[in-house]
Protein backbone atom coordinates (compact mmCIF):
# COMPACT_ATOMS: atom_id res chain seq x y z
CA UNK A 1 9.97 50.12 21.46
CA UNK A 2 13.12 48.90 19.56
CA UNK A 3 12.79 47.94 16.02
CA UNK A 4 13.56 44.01 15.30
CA UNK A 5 14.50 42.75 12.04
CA UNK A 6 12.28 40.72 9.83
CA UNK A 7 13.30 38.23 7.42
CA UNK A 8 10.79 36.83 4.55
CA UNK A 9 11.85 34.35 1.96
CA UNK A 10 10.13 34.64 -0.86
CA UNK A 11 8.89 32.29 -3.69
CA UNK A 12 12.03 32.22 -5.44
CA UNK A 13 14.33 31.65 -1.89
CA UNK A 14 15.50 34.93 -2.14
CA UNK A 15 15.19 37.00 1.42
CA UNK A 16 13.76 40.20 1.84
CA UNK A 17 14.63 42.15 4.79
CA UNK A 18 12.58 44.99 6.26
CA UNK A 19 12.74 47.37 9.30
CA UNK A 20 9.44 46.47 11.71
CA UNK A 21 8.44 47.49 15.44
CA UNK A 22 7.07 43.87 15.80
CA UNK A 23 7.95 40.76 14.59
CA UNK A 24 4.17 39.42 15.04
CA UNK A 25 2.95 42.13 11.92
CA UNK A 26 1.32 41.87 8.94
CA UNK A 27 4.41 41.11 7.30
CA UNK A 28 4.83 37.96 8.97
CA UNK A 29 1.16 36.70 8.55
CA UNK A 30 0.01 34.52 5.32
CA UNK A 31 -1.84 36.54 2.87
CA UNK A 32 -4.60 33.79 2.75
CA UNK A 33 -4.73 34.77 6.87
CA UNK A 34 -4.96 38.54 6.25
CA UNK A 35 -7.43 38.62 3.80
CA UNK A 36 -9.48 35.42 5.39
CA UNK A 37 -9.89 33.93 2.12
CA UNK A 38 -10.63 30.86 3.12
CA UNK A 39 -13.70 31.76 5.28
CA UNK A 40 -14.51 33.57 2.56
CA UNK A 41 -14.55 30.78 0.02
CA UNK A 42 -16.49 29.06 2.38
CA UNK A 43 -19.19 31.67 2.34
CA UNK A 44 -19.11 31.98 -1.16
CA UNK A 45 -19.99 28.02 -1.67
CA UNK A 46 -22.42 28.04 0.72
CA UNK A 47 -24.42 31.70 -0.98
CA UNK A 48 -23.71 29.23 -4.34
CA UNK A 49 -25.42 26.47 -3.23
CA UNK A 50 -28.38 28.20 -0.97
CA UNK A 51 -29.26 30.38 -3.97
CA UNK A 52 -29.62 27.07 -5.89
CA UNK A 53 -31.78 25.06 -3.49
CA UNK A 54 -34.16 28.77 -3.63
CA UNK A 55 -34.06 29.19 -7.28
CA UNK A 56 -35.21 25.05 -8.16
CA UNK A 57 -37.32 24.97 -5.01
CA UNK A 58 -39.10 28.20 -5.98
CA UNK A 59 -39.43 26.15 -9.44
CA UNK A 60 -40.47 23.05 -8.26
CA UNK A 61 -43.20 24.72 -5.98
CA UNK A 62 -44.43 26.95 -8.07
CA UNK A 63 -45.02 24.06 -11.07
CA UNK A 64 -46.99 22.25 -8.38
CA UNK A 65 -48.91 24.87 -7.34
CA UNK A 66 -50.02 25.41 -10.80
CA UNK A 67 -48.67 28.77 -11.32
CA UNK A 68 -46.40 29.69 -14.36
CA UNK A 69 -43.46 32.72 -14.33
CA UNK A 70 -44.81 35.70 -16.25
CA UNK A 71 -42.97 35.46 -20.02
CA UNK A 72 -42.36 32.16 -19.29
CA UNK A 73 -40.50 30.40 -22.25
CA UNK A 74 -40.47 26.41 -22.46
CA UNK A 75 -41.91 23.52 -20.08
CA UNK A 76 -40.84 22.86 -16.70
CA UNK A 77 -38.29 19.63 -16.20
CA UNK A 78 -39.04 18.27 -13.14
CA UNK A 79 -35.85 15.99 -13.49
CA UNK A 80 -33.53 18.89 -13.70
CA UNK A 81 -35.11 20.94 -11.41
CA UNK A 82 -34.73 18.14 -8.85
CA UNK A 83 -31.28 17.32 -9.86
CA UNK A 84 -29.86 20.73 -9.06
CA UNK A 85 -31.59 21.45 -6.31
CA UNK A 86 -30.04 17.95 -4.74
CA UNK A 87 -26.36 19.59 -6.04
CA UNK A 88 -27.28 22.84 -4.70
CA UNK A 89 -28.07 21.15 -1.63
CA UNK A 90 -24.72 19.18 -1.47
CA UNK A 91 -22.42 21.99 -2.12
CA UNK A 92 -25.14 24.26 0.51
CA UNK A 93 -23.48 21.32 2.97
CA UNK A 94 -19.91 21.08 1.89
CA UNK A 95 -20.14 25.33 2.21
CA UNK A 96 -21.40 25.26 6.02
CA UNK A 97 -19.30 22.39 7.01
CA UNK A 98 -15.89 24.14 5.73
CA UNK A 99 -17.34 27.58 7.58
CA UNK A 100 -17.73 24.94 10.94
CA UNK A 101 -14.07 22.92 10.26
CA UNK A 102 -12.72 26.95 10.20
């Protein structure tokens, strides 16, 4: 297979030139592409935001059950442990929509 010629500007304009069987390589793909960082973003927000509707929904049941943590320190706030599982459900949402828009 003959060897084309690749051309790659970089940030500063400047071209780099480099010897490559295909012109469809690595070398020509975004970096964001190679290493999917957007789907993993994605995943990342949505792990964020699942672990927080758990964590405050573990909480909240467990205060209404009655039971307590072992070496519990402090009183439960229901008002916080509401409010962030509501934002742990939002960004649980935003996190699965962007891994559906990708």
């Amino acid at each position: 297979m003959p060897s084309t010629r690749l051309r790659i500007l970089g940030r500063t304009g400047a071209a780099l030139a480099g010897t490559h069987r295909d012109s469809t390589s690595v070398a020509a793909m975004d970096i964001t592409e190679l290493l999917g960082l957007d789907d993993l973003l994605a995943q990342f927000i949505l792990a964020v935001g699942a672990a927080m509707v758990l964590g405050n929904g573990a909480a909240i049941w467990m205060h209404r059950t009655g039971r307590q943590p072992k070496k519990a320190q402090g009183t439960f706030r229901p008002g916080r442990a509401w409010w962030l599982f509501a934002v742990g459900f939002l960004i649980a949402g935003w996190g699965f929509a962007s891994l559906l828009a990708s």
